[in-house]
N, C-alpha and C. Protein backbone atom coordinates (compact mmCIF):
# COMPACT_ATOMS: atom_id res chain seq x y z
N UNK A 1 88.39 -40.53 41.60
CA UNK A 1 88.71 -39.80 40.45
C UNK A 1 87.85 -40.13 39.26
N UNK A 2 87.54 -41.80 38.94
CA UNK A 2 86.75 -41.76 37.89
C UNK A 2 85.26 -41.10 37.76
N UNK A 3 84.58 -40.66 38.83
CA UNK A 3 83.33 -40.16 39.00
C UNK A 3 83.19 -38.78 38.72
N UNK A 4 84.17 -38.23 39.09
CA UNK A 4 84.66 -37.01 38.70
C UNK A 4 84.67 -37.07 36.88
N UNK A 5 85.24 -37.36 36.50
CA UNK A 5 85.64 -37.86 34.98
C UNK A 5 84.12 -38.04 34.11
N UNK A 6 83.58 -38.84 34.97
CA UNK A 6 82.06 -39.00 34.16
C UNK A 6 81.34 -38.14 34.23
N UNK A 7 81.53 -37.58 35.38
CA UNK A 7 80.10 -36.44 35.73
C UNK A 7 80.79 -34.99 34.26
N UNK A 8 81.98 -34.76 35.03
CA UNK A 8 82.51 -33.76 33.57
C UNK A 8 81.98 -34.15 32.18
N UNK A 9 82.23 -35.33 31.64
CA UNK A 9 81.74 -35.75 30.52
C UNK A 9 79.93 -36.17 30.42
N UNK A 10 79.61 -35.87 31.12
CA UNK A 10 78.01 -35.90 31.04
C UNK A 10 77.27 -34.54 31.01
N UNK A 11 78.18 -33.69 31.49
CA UNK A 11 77.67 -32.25 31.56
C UNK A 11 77.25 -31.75 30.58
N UNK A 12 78.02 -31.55 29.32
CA UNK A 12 77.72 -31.22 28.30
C UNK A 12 76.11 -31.85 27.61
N UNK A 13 76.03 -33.24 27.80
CA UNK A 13 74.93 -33.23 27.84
C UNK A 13 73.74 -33.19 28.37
N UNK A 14 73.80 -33.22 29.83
CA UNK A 14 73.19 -32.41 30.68
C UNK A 14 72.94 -31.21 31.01
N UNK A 15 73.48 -30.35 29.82
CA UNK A 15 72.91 -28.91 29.74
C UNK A 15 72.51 -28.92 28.58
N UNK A 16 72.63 -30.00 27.62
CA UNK A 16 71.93 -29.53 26.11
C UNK A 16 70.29 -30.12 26.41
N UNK A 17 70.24 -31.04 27.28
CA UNK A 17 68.92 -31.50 27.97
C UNK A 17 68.44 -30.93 28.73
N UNK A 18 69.10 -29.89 29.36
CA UNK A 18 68.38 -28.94 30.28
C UNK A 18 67.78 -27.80 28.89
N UNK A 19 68.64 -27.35 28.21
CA UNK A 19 68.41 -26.57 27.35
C UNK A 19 67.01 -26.65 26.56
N UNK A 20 67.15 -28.35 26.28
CA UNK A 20 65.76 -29.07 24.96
C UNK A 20 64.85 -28.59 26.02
N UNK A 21 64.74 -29.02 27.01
CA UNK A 21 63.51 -29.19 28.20
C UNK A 21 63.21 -27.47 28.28
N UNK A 22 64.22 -26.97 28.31
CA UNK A 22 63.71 -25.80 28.72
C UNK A 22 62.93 -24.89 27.32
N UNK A 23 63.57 -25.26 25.95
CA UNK A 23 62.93 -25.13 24.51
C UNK A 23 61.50 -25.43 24.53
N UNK A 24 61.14 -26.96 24.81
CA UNK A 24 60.23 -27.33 25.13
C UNK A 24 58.98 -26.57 25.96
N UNK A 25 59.22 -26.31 27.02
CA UNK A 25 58.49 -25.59 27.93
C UNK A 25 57.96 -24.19 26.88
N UNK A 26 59.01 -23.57 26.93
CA UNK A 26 59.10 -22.14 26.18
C UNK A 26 58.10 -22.24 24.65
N UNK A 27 58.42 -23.34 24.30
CA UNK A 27 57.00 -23.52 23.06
C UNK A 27 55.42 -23.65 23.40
N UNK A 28 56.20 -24.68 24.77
CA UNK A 28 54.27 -24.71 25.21
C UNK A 28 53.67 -23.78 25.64
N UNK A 29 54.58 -23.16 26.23
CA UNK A 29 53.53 -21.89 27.04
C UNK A 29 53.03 -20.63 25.62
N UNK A 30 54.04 -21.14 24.71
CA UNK A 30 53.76 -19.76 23.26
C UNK A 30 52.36 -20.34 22.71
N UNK A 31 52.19 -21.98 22.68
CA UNK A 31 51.13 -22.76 22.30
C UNK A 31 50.09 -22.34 22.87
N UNK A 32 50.49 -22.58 24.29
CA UNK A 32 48.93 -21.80 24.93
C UNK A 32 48.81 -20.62 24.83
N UNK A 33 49.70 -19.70 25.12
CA UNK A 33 48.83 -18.05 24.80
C UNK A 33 48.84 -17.98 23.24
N UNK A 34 48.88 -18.23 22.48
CA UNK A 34 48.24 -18.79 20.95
C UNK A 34 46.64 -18.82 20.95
N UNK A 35 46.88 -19.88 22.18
CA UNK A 35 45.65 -20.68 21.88
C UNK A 35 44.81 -20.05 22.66
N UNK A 36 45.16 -19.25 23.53
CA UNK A 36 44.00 -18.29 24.65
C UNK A 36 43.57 -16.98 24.13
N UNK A 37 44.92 -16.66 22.86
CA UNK A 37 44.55 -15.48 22.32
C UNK A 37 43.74 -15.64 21.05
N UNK A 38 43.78 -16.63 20.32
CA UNK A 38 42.80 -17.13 19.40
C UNK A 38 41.43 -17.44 19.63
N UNK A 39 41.40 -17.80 21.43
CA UNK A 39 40.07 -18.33 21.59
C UNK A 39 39.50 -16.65 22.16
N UNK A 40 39.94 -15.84 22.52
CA UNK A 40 39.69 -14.37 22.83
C UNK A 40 39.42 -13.94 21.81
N UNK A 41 39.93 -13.80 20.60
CA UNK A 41 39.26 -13.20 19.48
C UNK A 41 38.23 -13.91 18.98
N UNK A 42 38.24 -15.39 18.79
CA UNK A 42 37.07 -16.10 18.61
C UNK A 42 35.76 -15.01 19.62
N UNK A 43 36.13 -15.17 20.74
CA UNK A 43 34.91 -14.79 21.89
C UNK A 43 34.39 -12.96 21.27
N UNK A 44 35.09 -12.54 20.96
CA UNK A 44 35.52 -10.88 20.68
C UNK A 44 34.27 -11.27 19.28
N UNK A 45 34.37 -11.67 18.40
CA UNK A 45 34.07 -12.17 16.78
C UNK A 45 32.55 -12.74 16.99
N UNK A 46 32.05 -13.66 18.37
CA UNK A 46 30.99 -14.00 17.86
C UNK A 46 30.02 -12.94 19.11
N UNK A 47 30.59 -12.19 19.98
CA UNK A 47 29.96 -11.26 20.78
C UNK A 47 29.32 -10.25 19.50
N UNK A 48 30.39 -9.83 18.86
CA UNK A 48 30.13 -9.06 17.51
C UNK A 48 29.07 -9.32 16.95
N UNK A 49 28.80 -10.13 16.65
CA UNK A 49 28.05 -11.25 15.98
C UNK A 49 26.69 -10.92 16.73
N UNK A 50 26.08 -11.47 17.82
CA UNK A 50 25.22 -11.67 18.40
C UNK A 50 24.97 -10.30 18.99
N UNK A 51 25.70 -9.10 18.93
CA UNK A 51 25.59 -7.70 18.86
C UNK A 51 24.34 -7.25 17.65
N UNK A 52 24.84 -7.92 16.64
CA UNK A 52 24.20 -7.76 14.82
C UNK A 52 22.98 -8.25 14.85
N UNK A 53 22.77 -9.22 15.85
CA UNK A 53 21.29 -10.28 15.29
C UNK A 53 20.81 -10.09 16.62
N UNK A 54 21.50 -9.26 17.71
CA UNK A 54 20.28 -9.75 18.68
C UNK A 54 18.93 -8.38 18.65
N UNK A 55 17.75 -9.62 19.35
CA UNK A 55 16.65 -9.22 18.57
C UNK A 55 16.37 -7.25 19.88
N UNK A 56 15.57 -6.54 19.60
CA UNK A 56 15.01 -5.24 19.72
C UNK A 56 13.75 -5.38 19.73
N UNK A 57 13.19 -6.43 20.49
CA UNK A 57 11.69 -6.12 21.01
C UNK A 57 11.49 -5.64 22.40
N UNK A 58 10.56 -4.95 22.50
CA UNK A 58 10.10 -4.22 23.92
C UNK A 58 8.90 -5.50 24.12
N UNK A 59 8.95 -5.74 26.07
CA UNK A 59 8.01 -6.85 26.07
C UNK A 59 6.65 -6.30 26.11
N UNK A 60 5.84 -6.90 25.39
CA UNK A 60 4.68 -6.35 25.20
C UNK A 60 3.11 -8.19 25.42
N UNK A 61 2.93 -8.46 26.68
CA UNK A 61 1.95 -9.84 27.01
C UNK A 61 0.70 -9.23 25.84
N UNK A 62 0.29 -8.46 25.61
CA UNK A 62 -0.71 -8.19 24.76
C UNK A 62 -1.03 -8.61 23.48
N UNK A 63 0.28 -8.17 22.71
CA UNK A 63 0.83 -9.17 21.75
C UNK A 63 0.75 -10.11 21.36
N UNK A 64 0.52 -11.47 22.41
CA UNK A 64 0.72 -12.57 21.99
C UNK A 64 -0.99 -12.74 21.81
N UNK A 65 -2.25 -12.11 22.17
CA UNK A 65 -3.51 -12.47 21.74
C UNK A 65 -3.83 -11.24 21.15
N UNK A 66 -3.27 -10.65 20.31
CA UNK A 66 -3.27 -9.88 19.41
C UNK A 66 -2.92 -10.66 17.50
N UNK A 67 -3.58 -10.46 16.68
CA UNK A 67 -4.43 -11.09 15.36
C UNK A 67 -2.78 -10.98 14.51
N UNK A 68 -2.20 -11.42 14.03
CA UNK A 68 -0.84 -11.20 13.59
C UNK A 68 -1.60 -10.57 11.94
N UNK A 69 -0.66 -10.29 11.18
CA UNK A 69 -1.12 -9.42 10.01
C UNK A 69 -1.62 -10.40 9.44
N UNK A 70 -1.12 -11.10 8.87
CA UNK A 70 -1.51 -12.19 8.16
C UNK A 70 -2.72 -12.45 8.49
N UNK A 71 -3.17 -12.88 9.54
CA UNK A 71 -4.68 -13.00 9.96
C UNK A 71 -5.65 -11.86 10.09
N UNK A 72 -4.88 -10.91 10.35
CA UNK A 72 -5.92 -9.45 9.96
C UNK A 72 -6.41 -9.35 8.56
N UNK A 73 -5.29 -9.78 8.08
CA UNK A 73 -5.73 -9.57 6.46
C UNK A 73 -6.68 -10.14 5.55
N UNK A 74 -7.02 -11.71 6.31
CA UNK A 74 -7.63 -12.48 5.68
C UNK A 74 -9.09 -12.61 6.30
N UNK A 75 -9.30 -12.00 7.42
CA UNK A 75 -10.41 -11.21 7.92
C UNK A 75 -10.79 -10.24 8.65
N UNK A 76 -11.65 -9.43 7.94
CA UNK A 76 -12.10 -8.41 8.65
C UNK A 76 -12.99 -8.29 9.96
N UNK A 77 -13.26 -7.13 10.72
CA UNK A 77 -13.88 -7.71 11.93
C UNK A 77 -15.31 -8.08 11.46
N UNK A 78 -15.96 -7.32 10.47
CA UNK A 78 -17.40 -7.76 10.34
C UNK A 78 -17.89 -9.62 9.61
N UNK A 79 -16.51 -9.66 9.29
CA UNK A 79 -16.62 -11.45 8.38
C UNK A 79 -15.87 -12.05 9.85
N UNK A 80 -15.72 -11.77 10.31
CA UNK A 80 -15.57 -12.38 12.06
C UNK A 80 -16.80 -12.91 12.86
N UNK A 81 -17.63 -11.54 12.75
CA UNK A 81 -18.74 -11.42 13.53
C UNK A 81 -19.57 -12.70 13.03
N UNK A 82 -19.67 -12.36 11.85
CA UNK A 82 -20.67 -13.05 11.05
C UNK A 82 -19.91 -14.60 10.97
N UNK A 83 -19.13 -14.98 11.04
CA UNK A 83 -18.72 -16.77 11.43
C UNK A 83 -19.05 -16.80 12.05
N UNK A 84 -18.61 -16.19 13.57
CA UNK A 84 -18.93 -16.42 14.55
C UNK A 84 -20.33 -16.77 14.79
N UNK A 85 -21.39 -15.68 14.46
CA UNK A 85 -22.54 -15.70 15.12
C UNK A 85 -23.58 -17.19 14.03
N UNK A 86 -22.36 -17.24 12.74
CA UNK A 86 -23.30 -18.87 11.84
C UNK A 86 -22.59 -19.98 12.66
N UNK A 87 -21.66 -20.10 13.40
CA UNK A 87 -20.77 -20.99 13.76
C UNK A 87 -21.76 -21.66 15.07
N UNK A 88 -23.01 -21.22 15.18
CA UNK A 88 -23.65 -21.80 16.29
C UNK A 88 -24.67 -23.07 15.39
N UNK A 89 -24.81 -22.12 14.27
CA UNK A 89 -25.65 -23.48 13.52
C UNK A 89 -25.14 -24.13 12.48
N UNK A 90 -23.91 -24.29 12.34
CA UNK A 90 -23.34 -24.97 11.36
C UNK A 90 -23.07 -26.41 12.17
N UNK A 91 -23.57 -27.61 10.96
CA UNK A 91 -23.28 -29.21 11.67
C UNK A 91 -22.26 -29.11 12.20
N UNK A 92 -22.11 -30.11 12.94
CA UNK A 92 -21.23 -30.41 13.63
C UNK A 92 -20.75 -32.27 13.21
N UNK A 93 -19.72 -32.37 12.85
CA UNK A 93 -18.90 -33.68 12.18
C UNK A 93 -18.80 -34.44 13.27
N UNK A 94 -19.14 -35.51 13.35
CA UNK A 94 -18.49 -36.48 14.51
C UNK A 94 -19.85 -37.04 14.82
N UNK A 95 -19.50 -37.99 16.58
CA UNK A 95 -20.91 -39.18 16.45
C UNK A 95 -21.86 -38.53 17.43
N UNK A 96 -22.80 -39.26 17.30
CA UNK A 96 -24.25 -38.33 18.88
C UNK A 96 -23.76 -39.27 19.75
N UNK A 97 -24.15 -38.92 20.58
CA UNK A 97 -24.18 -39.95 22.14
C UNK A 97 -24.90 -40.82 21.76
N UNK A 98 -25.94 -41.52 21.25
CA UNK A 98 -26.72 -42.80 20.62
C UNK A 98 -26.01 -43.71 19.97
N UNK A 99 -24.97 -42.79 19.19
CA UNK A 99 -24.06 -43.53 18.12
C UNK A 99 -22.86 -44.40 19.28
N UNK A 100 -22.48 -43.31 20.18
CA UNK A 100 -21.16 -43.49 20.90
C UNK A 100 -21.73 -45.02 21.76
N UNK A 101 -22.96 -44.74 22.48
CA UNK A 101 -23.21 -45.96 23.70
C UNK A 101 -23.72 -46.84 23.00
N UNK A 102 -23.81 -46.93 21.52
CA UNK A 102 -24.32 -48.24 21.08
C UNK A 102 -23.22 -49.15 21.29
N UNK A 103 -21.79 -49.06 21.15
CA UNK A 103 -20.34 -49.41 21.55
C UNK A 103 -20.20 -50.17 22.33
N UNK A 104 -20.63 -51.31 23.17
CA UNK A 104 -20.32 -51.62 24.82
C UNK A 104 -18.73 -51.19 25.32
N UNK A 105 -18.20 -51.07 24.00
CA UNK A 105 -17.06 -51.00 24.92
C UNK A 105 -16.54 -49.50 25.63
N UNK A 106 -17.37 -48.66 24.51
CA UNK A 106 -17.08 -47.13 25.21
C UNK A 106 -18.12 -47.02 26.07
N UNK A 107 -19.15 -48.09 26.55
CA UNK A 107 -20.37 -47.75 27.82
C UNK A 107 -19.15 -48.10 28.53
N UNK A 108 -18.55 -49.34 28.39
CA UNK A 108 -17.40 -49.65 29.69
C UNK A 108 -16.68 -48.82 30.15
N UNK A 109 -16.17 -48.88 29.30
CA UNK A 109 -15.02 -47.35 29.30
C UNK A 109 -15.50 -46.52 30.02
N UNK A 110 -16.56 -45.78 29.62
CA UNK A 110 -16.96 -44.51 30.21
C UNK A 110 -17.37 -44.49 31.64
N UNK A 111 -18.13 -45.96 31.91
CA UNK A 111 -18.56 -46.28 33.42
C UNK A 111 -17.04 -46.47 34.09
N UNK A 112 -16.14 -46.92 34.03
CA UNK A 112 -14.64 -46.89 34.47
C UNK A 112 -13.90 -45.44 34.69
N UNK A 113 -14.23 -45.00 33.52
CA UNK A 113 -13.73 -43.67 33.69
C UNK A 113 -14.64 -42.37 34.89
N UNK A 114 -15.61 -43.02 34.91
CA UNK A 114 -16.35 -42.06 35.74
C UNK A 114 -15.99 -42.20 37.55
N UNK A 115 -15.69 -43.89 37.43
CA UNK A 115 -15.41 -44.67 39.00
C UNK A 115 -13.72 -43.81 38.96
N UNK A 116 -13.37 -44.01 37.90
CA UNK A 116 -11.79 -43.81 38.17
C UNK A 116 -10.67 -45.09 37.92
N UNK A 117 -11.25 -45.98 37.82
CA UNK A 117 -10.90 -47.32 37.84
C UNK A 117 -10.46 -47.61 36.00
N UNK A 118 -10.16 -46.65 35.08
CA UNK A 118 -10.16 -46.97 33.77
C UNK A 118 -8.95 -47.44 33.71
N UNK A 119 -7.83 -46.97 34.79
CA UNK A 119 -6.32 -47.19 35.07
C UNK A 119 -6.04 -48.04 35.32
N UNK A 120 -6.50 -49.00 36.49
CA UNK A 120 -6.30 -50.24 36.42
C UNK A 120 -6.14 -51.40 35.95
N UNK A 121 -5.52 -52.71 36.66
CA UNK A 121 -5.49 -53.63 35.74
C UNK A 121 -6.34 -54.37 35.02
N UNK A 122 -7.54 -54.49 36.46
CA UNK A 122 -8.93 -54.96 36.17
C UNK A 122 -9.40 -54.20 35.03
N UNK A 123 -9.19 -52.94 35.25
CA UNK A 123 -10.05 -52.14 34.26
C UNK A 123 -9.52 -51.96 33.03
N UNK A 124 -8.17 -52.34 32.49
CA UNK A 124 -8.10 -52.10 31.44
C UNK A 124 -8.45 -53.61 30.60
N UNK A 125 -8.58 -54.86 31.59
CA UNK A 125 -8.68 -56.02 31.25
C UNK A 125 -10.00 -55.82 30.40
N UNK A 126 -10.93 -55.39 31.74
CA UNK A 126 -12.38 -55.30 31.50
C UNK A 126 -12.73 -54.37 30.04
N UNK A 127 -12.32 -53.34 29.87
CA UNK A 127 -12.31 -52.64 28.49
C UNK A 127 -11.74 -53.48 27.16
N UNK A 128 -10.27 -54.36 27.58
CA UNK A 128 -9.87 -55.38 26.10
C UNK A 128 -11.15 -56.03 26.03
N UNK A 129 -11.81 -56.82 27.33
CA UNK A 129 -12.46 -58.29 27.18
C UNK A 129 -13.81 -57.71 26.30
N UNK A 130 -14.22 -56.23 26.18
CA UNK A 130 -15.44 -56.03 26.00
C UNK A 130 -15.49 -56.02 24.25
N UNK A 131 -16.81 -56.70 23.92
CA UNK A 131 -16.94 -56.77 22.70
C UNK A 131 -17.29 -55.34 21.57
N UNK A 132 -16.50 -55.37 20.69
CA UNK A 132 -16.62 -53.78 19.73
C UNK A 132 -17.93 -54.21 18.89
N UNK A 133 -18.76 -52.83 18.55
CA UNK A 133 -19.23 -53.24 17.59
C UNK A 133 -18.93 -54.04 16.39
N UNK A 134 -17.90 -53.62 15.51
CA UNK A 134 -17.75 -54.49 14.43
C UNK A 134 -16.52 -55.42 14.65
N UNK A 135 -16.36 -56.60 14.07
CA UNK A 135 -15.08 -57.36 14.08
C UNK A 135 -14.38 -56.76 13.61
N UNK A 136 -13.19 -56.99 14.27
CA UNK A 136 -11.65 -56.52 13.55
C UNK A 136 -11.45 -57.01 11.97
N UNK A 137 -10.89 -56.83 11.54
CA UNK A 137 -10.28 -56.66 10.31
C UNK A 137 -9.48 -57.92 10.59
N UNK A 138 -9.49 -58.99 9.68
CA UNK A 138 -8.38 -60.34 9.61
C UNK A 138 -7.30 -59.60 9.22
N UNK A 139 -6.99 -58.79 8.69
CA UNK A 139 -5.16 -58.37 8.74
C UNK A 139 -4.80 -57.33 9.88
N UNK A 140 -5.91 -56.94 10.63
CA UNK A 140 -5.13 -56.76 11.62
C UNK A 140 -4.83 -57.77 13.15
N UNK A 141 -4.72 -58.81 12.95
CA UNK A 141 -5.16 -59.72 13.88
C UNK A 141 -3.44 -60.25 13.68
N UNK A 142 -3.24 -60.95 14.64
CA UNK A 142 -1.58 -61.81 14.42
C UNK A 142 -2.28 -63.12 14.30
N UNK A 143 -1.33 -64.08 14.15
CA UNK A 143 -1.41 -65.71 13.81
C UNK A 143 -1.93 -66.49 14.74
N UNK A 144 -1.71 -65.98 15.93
CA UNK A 144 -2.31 -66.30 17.04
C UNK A 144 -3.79 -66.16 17.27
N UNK A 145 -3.80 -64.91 17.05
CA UNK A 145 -5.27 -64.19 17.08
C UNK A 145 -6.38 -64.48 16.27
N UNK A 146 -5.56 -64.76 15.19
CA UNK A 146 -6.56 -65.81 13.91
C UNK A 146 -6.97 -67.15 14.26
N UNK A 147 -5.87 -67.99 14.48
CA UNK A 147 -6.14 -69.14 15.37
C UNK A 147 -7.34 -69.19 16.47
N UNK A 148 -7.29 -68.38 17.40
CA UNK A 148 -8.11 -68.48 18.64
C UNK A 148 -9.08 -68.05 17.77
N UNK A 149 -9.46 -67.22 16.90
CA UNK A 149 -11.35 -67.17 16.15
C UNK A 149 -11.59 -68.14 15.57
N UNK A 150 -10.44 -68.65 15.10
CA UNK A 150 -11.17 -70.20 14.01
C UNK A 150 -11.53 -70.73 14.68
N UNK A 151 -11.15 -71.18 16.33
CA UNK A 151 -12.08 -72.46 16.91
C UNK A 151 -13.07 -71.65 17.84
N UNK A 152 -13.46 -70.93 17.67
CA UNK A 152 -14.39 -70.06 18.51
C UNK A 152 -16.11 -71.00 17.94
């Protein structure tokens, strides 16, 4: 008899807990279609969007070695011609080959690079060990590096 007695007196709250639980549920699922219908109009809003800005070019490979305005503008074809055809005798900035192999270290270099061997360990040894034309610069040297020239 007493089991009887308890279970009666628990009922009541065993349906107001069925009830919360079932409240519960019934919010979440409102939470999510909330939240599926918010993220649908989000999706709806930036399709819109990218409707407005997307671009309307026809593909055209020609185009891309074609003179853009800006550069049409700032020359014509006959001030083209005419660079072009002075552009064979205008100096040229930088060193001669006399200048370059006076270097031992770019003769090294270059004899390495020709074998293939510039990659290596030997070979990159062989390129540090080789002497530059001019001395380095004392501030660019470390403490170490200063050291080993003083007793040289």
């Amino acid at each position: 008899g007493r089991g009887r007695a308890s279970c009666r007196a628990k009922k009541p709250r065993l349906e107001l807990r069925a009830a919360e639980q079932q409240l519960k549920a019934m919010a979440a699922a409102e939470a999510e279609a909330t939240k599926a219908r918010q993220a649908a109009e989000r999706a709806a809003r930036l399709d819109a969007l990218r409707a407005l800005v997307a671009p309307h070019i026809q593909a055209d490979p020609a185009r891309v070695y074609a003179p853009t305005v800006s550069s049409a503008a700032q020359l014509d074809e006959d001030e083209v011609a005419a660079r072009s055809a002075a552009a064979a005798f205008q100096k040229v900035h930088g060193y001669t080959n006399k200048q370059l192999y006076s270097d031992p270290r770019f003769k090294i270099m270059d004899a390495l690079q020709r074998q293939g061997l510039h990659t290596t360990h030997a070979g990159r040894a062989a390129i540090n060990r080789a002497a530059t034309v001019k001395a380095t610069r004392p501030d660019n040297l470390t403490q170490v590096q200063l050291a080993a020239y003083s007793h040289k």
